[in-house]
C-alpha atoms as a PDB file:
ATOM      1  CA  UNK A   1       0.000   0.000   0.000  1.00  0.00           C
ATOM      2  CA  UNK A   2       1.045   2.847  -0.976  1.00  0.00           C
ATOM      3  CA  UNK A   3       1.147   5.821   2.413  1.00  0.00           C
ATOM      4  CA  UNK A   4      -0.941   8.049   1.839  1.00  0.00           C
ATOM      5  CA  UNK A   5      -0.025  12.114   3.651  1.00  0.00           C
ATOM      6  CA  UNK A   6      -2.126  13.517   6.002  1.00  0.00           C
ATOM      7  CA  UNK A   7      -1.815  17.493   7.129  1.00  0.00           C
ATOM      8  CA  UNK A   8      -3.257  18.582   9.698  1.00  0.00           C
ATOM      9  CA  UNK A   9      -3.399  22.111   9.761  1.00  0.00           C
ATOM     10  CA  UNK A  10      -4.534  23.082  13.765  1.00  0.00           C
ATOM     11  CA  UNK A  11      -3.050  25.579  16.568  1.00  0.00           C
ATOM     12  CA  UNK A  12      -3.892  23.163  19.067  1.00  0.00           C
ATOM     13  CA  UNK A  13      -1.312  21.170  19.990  1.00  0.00           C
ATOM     14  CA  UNK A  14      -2.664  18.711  21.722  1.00  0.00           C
ATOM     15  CA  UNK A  15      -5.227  17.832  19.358  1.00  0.00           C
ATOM     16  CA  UNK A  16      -2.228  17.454  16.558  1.00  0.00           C
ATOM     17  CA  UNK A  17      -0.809  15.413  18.756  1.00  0.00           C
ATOM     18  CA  UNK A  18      -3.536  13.058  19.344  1.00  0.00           C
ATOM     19  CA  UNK A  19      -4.659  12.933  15.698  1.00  0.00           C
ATOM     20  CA  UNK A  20      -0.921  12.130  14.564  1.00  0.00           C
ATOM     21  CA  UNK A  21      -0.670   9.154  17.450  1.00  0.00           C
ATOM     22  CA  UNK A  22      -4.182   7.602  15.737  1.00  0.00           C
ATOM     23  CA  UNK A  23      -3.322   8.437  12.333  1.00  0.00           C
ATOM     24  CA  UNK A  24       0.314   7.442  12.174  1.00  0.00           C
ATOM     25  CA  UNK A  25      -0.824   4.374  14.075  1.00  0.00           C
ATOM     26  CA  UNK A  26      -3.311   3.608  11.091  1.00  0.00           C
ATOM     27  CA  UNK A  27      -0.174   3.623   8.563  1.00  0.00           C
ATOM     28  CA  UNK A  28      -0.837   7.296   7.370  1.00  0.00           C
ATOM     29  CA  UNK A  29       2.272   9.485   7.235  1.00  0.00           C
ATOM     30  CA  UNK A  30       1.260  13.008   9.561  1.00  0.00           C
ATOM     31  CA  UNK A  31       2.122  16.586   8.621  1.00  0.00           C
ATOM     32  CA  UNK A  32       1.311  19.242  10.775  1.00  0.00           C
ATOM     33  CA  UNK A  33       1.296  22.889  10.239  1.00  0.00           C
ATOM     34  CA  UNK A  34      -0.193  25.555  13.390  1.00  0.00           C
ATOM     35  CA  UNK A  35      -1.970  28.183  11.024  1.00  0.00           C
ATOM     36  CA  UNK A  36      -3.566  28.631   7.787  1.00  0.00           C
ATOM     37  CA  UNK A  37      -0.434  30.084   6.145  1.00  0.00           C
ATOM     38  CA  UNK A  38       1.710  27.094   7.354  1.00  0.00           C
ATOM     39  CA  UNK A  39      -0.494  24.662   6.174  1.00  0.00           C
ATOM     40  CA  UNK A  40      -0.565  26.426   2.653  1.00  0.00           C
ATOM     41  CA  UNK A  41       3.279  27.007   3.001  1.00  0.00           C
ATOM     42  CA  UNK A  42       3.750  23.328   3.452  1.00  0.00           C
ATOM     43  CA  UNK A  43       0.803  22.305   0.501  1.00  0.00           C
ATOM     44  CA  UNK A  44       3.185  23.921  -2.059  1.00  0.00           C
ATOM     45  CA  UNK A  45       6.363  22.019  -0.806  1.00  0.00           C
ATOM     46  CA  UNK A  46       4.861  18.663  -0.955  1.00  0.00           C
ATOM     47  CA  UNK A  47       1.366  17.810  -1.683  1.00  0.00           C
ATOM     48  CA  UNK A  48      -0.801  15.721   1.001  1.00  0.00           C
ATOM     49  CA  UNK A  49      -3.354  13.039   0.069  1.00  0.00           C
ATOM     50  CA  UNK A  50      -5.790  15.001   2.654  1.00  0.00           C
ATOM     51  CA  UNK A  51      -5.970  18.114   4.971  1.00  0.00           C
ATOM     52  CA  UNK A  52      -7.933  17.994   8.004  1.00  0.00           C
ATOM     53  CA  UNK A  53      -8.730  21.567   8.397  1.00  0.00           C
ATOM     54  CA  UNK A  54      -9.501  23.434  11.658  1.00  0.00           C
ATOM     55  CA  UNK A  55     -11.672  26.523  11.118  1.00  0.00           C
ATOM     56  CA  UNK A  56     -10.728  28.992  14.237  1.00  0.00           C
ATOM     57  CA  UNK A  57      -6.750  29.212  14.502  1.00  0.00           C
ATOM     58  CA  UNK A  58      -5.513  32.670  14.015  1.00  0.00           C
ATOM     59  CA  UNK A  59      -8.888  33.989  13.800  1.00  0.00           C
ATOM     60  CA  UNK A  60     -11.807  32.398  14.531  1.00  0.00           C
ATOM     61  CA  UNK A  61     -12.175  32.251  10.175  1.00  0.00           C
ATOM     62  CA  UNK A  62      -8.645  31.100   9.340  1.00  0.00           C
ATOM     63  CA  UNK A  63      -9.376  27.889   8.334  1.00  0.00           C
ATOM     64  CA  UNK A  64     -12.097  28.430   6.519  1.00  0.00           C
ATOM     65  CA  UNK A  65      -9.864  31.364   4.239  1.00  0.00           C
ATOM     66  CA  UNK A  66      -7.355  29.208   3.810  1.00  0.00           C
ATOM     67  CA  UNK A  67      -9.632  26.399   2.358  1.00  0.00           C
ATOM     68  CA  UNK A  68     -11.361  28.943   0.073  1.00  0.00           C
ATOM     69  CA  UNK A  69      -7.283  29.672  -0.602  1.00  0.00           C
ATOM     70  CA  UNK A  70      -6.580  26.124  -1.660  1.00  0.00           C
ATOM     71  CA  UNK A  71      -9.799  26.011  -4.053  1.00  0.00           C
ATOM     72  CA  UNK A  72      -8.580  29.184  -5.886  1.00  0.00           C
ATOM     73  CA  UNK A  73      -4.990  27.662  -6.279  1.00  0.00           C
ATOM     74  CA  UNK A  74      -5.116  24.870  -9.324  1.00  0.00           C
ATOM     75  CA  UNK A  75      -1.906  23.250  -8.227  1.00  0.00           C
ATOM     76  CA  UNK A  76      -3.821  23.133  -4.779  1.00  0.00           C
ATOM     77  CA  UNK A  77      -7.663  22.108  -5.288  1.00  0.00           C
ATOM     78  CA  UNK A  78      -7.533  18.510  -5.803  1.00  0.00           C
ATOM     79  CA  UNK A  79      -6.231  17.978  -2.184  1.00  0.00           C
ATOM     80  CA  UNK A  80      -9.328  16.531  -0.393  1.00  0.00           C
ATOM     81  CA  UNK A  81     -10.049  18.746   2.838  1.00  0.00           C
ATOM     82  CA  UNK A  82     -11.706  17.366   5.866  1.00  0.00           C
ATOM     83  CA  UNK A  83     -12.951  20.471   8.070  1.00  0.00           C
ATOM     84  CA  UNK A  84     -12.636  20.047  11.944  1.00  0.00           C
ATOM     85  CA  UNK A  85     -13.983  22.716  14.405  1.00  0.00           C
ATOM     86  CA  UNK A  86     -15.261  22.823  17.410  1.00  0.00           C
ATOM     87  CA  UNK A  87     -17.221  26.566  15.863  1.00  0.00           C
ATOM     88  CA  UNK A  88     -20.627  24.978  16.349  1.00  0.00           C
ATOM     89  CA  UNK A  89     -20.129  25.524  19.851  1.00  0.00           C
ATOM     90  CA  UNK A  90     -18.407  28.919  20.509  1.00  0.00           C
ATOM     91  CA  UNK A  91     -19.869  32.398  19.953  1.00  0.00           C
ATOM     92  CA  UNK A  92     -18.234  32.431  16.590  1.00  0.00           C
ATOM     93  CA  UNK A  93     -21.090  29.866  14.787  1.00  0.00           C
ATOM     94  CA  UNK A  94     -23.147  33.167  13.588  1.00  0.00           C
ATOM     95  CA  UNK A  95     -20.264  34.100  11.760  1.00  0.00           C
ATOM     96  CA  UNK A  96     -19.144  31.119   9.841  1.00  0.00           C
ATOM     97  CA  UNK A  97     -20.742  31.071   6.562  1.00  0.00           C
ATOM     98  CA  UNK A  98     -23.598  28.661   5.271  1.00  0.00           C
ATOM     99  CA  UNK A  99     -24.736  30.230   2.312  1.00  0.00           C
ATOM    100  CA  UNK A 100     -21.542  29.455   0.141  1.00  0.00           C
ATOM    101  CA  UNK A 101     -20.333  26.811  -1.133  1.00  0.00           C
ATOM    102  CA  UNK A 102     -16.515  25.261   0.261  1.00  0.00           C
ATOM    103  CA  UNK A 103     -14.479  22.609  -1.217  1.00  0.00           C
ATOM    104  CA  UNK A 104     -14.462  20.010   1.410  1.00  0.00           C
ATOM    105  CA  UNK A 105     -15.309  16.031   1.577  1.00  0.00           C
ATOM    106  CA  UNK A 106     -16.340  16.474   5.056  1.00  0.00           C
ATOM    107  CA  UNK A 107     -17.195  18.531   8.031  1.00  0.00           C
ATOM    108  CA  UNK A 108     -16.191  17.122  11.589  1.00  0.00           C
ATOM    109  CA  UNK A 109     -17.150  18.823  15.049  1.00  0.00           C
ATOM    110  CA  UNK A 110     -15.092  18.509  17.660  1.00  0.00           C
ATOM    111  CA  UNK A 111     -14.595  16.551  20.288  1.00  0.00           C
ATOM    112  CA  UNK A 112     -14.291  13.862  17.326  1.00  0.00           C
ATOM    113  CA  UNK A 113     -13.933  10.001  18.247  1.00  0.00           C
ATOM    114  CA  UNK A 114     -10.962   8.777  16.580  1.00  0.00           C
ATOM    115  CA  UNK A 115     -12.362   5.481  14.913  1.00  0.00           C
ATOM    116  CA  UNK A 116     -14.988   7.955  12.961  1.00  0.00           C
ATOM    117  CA  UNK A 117     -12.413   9.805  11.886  1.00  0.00           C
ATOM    118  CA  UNK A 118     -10.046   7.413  10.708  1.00  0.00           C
ATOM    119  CA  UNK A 119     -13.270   5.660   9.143  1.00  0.00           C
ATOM    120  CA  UNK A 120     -13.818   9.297   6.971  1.00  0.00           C
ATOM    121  CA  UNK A 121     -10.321   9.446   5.972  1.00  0.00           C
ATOM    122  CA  UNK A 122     -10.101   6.079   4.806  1.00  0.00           C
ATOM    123  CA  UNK A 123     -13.280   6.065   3.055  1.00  0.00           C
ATOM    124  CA  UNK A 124     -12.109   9.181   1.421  1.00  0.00           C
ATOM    125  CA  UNK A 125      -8.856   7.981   0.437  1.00  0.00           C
ATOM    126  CA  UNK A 126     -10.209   4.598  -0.199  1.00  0.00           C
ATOM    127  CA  UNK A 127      -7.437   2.829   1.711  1.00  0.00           C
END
């Protein structure tokens, strides 16, 4: 098989952390980038198979800007992007927006269980 890359692109360490311990333990090789601009940064060095994207990092929108950033950039927008946020729950839900369209396979809210997720990224990347 061949390893598929996973970047996770979150400014919470300890949920990186986590997610790499399930995912690497799965077989998938982890990236990790703490912002938007990292993630992007380290999208245009080497390609992943998949992003798991949080939403609030820098700002409580920087995840979602950086997603709409990867759909405008044709060397970027075939990378799958799985959205993770815990937004649903905070005071910032009013402002993420539902009436347009993103380029993501999924969204996730957080807390997630980690056999759901691994189930989503391996039905995505059929592996």
């Amino acid at each position: 098989m061949d390893q598929k890359k996973i970047l996770v692109v979150d400014d919470d360490p300890d949920f990186v952390l986590a997610v790499r311990l399930v995912l690497e333990g799965e077989g998938y090789l982890v990236e990790e980038a703490a912002s938007g601009a990292e993630g992007l940064a380290k999208m245009r060095a080497s390609l992943p198979d998949l992003v798991l994207m949080d939403v609030m990092m820098a700002g409580p929108l920087d995840g979602y800007y950086t997603t709409q950033e990867i759909s405008d950039d044709p060397q970027l927008r075939s990378v799958l992007i799985l959205m993770i946020s815990s937004i649903t729950s905070t005071q910032y839900v009013a402002s993420f927006p539902t009436d347009q369209y993103l380029e993501i396979v999924d969204f996730i809210s957080k807390p997630i269980d980690p056999e759901a997720l691994v189930s989503k990224i391996r039905e995505r990347l059929k592996s």
